[in-house]
PDB file of N, CA and C in Angstrom:
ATOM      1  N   UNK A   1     126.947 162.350 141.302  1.00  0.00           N
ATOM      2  CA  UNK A   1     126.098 162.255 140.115  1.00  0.00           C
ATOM      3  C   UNK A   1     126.698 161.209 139.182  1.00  0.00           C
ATOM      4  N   UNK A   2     126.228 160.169 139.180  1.00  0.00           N
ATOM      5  CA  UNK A   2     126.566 159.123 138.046  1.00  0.00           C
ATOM      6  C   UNK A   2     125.965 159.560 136.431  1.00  0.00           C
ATOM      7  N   UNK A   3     126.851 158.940 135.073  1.00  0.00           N
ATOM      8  CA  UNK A   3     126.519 159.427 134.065  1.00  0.00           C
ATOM      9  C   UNK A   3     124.925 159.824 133.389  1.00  0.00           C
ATOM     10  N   UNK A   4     124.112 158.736 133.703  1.00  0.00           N
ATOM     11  CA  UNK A   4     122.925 158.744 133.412  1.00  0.00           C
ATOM     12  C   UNK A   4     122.543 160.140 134.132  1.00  0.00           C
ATOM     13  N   UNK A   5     122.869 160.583 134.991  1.00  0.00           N
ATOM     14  CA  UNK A   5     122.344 161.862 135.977  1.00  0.00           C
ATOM     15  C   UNK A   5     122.642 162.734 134.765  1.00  0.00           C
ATOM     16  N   UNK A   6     124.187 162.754 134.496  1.00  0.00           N
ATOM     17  CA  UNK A   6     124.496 163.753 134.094  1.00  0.00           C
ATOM     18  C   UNK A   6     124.081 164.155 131.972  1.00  0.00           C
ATOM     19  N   UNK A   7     123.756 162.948 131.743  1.00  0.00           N
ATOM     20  CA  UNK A   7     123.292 163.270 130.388  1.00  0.00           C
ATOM     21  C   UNK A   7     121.658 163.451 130.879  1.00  0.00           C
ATOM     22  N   UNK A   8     121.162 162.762 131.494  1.00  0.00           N
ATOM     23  CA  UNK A   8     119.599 163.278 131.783  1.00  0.00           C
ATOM     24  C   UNK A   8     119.452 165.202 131.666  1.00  0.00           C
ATOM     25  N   UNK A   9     120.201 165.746 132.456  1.00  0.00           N
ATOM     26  CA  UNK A   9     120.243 166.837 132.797  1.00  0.00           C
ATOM     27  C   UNK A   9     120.660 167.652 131.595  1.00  0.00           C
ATOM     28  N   UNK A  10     121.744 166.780 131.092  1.00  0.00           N
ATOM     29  CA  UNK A  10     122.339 167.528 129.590  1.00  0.00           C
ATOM     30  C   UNK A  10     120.989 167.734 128.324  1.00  0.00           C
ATOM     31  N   UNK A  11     120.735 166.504 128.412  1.00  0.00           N
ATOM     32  CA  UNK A  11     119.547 166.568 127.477  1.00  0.00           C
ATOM     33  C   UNK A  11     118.433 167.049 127.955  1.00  0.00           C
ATOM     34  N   UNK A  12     117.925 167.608 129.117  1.00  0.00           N
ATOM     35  CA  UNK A  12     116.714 167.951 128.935  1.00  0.00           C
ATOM     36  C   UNK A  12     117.135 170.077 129.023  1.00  0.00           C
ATOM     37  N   UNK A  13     118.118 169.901 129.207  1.00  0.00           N
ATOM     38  CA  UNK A  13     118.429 171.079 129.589  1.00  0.00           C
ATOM     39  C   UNK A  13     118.824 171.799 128.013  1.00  0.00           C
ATOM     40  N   UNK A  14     119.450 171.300 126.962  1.00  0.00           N
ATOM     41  CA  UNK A  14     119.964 171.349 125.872  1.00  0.00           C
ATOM     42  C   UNK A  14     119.324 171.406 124.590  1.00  0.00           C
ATOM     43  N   UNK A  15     118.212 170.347 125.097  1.00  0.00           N
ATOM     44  CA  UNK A  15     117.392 169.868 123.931  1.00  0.00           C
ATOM     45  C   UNK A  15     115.663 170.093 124.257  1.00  0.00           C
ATOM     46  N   UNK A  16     115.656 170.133 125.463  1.00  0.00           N
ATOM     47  CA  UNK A  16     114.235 170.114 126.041  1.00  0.00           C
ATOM     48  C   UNK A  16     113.440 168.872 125.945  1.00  0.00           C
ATOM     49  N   UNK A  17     114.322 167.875 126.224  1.00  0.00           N
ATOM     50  CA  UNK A  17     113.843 165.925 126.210  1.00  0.00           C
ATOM     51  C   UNK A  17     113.586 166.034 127.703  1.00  0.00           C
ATOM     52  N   UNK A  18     112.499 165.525 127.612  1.00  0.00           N
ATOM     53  CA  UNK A  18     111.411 164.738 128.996  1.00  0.00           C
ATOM     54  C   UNK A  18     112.446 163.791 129.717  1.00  0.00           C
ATOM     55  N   UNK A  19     112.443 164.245 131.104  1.00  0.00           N
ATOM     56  CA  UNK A  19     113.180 163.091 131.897  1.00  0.00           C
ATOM     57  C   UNK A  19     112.405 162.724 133.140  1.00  0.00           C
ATOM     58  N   UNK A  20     112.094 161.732 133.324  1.00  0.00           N
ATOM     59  CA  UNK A  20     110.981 160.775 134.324  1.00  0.00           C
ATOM     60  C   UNK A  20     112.358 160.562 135.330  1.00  0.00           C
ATOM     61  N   UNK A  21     112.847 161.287 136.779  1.00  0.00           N
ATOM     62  CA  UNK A  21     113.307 161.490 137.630  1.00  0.00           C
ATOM     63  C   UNK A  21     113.262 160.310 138.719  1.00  0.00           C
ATOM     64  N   UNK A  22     111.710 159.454 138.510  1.00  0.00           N
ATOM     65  CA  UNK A  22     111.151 158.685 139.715  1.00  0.00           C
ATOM     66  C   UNK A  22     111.651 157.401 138.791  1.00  0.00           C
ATOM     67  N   UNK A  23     111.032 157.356 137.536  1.00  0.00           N
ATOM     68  CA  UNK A  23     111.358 156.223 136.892  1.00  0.00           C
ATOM     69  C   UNK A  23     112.350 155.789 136.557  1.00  0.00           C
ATOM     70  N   UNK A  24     113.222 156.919 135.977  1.00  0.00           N
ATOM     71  CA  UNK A  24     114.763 156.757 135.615  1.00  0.00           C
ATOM     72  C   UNK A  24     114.688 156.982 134.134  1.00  0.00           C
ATOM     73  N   UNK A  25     114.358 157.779 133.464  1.00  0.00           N
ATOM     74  CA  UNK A  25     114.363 157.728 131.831  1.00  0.00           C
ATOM     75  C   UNK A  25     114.283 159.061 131.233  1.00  0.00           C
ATOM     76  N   UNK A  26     115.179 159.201 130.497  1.00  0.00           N
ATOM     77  CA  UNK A  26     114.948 160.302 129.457  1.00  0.00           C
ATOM     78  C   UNK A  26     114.538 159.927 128.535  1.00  0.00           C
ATOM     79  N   UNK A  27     114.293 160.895 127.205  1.00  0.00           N
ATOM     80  CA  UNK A  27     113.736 160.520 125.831  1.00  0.00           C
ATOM     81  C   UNK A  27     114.644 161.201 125.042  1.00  0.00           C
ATOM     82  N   UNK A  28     115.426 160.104 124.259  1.00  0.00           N
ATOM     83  CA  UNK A  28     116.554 160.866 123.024  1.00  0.00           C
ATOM     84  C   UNK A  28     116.070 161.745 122.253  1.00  0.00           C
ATOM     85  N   UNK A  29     116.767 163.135 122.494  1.00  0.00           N
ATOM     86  CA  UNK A  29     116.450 163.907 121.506  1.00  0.00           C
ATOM     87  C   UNK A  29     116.544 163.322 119.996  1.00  0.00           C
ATOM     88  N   UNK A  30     117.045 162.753 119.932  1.00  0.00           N
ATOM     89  CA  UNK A  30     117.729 162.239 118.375  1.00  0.00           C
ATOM     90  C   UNK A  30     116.282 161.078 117.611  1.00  0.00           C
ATOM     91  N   UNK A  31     116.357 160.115 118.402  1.00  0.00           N
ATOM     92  CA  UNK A  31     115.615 158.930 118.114  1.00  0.00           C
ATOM     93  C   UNK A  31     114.197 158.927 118.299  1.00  0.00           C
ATOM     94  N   UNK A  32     113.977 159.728 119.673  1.00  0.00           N
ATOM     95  CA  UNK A  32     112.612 159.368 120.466  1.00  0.00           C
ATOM     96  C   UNK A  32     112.317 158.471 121.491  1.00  0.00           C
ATOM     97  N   UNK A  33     113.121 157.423 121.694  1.00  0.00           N
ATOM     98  CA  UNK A  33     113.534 156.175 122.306  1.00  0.00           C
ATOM     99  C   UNK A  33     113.234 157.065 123.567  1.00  0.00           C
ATOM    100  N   UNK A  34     112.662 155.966 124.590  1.00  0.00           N
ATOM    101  CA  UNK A  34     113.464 156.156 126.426  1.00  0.00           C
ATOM    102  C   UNK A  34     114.667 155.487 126.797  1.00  0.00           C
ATOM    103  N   UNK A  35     115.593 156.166 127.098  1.00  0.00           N
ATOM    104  CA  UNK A  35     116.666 155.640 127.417  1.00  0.00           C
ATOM    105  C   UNK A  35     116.763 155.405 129.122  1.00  0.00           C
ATOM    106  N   UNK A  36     116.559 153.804 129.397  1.00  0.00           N
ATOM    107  CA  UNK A  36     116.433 153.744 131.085  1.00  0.00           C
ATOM    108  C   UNK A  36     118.145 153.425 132.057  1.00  0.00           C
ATOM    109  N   UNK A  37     117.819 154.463 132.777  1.00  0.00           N
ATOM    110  CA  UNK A  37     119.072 153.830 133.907  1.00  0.00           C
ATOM    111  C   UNK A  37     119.544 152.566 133.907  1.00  0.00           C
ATOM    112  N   UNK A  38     118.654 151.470 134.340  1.00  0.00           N
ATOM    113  CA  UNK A  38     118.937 150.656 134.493  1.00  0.00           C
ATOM    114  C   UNK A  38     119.244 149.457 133.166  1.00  0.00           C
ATOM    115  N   UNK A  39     119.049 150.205 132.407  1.00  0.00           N
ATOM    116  CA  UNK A  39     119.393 149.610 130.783  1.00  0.00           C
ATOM    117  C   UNK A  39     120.965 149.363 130.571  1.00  0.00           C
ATOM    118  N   UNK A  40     121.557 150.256 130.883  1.00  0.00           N
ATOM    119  CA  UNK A  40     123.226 150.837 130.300  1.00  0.00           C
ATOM    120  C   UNK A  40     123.822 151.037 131.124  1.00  0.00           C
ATOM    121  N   UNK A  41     125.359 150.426 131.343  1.00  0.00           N
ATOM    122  CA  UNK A  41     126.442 150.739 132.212  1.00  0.00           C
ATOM    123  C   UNK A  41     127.213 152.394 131.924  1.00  0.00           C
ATOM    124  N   UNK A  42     127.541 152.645 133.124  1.00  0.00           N
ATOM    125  CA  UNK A  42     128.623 153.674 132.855  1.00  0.00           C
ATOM    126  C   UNK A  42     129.104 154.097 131.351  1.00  0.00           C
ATOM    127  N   UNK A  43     129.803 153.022 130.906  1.00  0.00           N
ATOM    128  CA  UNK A  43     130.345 153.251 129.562  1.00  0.00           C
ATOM    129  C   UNK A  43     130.020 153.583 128.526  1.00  0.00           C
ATOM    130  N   UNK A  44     128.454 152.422 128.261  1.00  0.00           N
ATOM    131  CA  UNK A  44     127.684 153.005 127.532  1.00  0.00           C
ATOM    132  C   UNK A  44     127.231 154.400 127.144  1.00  0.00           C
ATOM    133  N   UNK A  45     127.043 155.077 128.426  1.00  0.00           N
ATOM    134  CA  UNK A  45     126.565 156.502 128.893  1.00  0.00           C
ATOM    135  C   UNK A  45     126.972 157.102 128.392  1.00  0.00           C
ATOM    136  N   UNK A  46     128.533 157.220 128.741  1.00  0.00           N
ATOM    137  CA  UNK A  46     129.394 157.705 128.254  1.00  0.00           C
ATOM    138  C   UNK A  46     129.721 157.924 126.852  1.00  0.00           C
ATOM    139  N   UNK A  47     129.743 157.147 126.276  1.00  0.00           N
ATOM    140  CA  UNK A  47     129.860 156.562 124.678  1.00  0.00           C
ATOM    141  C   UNK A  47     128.813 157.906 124.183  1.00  0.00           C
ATOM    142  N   UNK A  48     127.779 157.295 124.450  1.00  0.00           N
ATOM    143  CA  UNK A  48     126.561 158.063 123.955  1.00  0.00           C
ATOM    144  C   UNK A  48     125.282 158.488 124.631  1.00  0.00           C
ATOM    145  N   UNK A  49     124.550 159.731 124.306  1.00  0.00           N
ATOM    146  CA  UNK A  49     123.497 160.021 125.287  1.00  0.00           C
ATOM    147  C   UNK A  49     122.294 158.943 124.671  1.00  0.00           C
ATOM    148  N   UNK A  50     122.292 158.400 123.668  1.00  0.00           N
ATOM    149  CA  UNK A  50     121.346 157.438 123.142  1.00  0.00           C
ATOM    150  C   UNK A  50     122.554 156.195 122.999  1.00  0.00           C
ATOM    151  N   UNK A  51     122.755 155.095 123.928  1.00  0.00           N
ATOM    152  CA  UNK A  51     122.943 153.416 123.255  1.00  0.00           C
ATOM    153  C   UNK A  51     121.896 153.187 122.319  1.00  0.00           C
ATOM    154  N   UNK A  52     120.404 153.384 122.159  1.00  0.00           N
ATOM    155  CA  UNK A  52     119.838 152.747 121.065  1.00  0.00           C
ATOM    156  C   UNK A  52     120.282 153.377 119.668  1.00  0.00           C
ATOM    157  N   UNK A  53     120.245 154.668 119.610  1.00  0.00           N
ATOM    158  CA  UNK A  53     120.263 155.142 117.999  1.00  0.00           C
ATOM    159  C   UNK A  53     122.406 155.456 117.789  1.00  0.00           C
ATOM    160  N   UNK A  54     122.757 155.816 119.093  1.00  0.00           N
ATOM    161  CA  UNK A  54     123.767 155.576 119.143  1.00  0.00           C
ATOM    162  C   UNK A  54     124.175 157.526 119.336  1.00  0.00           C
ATOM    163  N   UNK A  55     123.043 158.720 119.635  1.00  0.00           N
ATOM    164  CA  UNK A  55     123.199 159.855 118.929  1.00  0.00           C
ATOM    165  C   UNK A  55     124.484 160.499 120.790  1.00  0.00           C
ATOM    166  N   UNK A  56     125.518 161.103 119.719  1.00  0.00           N
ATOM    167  CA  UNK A  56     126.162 161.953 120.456  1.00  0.00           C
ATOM    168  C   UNK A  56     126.389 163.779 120.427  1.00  0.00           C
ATOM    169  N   UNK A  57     126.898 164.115 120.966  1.00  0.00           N
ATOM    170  CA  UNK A  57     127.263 165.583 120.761  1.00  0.00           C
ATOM    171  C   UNK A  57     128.222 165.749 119.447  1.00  0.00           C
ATOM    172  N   UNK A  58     128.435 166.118 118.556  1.00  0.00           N
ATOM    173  CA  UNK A  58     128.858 166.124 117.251  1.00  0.00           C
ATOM    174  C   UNK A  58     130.224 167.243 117.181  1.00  0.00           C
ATOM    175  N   UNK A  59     129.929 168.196 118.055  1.00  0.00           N
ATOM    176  CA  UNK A  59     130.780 169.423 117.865  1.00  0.00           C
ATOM    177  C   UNK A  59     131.648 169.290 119.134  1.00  0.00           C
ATOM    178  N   UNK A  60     131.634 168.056 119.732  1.00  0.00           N
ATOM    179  CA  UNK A  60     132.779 168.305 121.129  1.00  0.00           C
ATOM    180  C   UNK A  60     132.007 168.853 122.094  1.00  0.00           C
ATOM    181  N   UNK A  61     131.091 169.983 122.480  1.00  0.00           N
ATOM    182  CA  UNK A  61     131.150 171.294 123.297  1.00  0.00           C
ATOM    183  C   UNK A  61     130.229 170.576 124.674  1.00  0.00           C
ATOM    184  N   UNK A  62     130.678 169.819 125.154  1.00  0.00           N
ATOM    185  CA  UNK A  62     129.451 169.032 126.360  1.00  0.00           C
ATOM    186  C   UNK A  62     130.128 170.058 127.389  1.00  0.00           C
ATOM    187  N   UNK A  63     129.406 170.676 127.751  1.00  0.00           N
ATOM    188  CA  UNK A  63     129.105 171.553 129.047  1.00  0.00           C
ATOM    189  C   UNK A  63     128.131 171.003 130.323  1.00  0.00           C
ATOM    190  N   UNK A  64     128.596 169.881 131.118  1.00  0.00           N
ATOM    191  CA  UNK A  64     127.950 169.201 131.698  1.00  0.00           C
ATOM    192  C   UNK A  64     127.785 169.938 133.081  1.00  0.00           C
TER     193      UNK A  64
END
């Protein structure tokens, strides 16, 4: 499971954000934005479940 897998799953599971499986995209809970696979490296991902608005987990507790 590469990162994008694993925040897809975080966020729709967490937040109840739409994730397009075929297409590759979730929708930031935070922003609204689609955030696409093929948009953002690893790091990015990592960094944050949104590169556009920039939104992360705030309290530490990622249970991935």
């Amino acid at each position: 499971m590469n990162q994008w897998e694993s925040n897809a799953n975080y966020v729709a599971r967490v937040y109840g954000s739409f994730v397009d499986w075929e297409e590759r995209f979730y929708i930031c809970p935070e922003c609204g934005e689609p955030v696409y696979e093929c948009d953002w490296d690893e790091n990015e991902l990592c960094d944050a479940y949104c590169p556009i608005c920039g939104f992360m987990e705030e309290d530490g507790e990622e249970d991935f």
